[in-house]
Protein backbone atom coordinates (compact mmCIF):
# COMPACT_ATOMS: atom_id res chain seq x y z
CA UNK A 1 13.89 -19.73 -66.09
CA UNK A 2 12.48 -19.42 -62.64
CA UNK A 3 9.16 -21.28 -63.91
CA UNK A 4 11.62 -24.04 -64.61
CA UNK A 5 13.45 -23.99 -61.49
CA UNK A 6 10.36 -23.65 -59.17
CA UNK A 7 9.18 -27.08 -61.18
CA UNK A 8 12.30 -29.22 -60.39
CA UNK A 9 11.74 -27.61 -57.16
CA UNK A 10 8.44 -28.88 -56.64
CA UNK A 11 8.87 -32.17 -58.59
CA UNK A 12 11.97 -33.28 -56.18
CA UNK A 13 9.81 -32.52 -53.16
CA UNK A 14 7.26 -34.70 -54.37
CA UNK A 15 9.48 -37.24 -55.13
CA UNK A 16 11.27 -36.93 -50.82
CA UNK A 17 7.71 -37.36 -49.83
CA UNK A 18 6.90 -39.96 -51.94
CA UNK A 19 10.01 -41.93 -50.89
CA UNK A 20 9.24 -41.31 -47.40
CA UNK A 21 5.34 -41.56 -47.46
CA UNK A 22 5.13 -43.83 -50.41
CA UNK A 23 2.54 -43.11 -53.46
CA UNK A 24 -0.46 -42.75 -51.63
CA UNK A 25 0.99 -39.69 -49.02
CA UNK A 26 2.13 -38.19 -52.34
CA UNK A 27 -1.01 -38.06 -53.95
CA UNK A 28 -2.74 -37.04 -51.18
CA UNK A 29 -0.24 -33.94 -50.71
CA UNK A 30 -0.97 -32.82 -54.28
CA UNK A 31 -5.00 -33.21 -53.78
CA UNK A 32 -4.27 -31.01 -50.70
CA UNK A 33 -3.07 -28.26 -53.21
CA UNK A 34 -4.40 -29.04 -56.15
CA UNK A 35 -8.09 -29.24 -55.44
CA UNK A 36 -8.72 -25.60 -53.71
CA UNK A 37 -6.97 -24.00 -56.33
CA UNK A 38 -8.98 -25.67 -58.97
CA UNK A 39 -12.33 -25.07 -57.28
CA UNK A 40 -10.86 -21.24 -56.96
CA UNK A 41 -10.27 -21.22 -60.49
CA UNK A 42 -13.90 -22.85 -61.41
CA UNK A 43 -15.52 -19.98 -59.73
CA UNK A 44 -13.32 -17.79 -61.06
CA UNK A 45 -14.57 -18.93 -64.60
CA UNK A 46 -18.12 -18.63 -63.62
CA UNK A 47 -17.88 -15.31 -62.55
CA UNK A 48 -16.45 -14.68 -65.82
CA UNK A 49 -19.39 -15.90 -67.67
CA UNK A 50 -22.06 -14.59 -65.44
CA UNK A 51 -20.58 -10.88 -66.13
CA UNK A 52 -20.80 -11.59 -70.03
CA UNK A 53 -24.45 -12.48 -69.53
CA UNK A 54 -25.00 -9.59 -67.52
CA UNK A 55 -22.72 -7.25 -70.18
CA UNK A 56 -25.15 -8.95 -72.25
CA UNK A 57 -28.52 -7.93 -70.42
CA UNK A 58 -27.40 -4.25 -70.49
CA UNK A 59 -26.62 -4.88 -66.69
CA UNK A 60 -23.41 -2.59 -66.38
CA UNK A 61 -23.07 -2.43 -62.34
CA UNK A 62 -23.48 -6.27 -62.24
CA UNK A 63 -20.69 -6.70 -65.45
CA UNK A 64 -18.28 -4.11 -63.00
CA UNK A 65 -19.08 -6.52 -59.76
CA UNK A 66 -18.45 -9.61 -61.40
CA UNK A 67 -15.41 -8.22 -62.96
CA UNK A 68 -14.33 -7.06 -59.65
CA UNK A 69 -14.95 -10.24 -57.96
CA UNK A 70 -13.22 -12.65 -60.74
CA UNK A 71 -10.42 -10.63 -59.82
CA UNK A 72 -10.22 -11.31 -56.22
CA UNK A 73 -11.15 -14.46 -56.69
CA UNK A 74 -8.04 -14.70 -59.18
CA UNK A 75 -5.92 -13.47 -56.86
CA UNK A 76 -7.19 -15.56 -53.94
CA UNK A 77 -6.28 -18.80 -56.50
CA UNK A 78 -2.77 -17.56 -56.86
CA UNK A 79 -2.21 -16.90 -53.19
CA UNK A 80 -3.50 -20.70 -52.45
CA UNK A 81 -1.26 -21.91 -55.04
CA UNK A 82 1.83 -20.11 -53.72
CA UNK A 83 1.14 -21.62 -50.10
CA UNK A 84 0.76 -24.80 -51.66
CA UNK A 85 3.93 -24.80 -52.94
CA UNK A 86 5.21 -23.69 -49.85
CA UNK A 87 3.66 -26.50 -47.77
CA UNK A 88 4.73 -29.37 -50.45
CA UNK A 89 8.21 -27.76 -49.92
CA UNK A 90 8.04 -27.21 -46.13
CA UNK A 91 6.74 -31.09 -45.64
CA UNK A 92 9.55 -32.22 -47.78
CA UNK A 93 12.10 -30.81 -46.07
CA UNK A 94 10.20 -32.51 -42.82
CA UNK A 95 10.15 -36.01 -44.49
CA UNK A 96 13.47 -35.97 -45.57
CA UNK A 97 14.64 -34.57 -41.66
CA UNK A 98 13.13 -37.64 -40.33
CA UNK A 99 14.39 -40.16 -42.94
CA UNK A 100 17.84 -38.76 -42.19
CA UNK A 101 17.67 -38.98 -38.35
């Protein structure tokens, strides 16, 4: 499946930079990706539950902006995860060009 694939992808990169970098550059790499997509993902979750309050208050034009902005929001979190992936990819293929030189 491409899920699959686009995990061994990531998981070998991980491991170049971590052979290169050691633990420590590896870890900091996936903090680099890991923790703006989470926060995205928080917010996204808030804005969730503050439109059920409002859907709860009878507040229908709040409920429709909330939805609306979980949505972008949503999006925005997929976006930063697809450029992370990207730039764990693009610095292994750095790491492993300057091991090999």
């Amino acid at each position: 499946s491409a899920l699959g694939d686009a995990m061994t992808t990531i998981s070998g990169s991980v491991g170049v930079v971590r052979a290169t970098v050691g633990v420590a550059g590896a870890v900091i790499l996936c903090a680099m990706v890991i923790l703006p997509t989470a926060n995205l993902l928080i917010n996204k979750v808030f804005l969730d539950i503050s439109g059920g309050v409002a859907d709860l208050l009878g507040l229908k034009k709040e409920r429709e902006f909330l939805a609306q902005m979980s949505g972008v929001v949503g999006f925005l979190a997929a976006i930063t995860a697809f450029i992370g992936v990207f730039f764990i990819i693009a610095v292994s293929v750095i790491a492993a060009t300057g091991v090999n030189v």
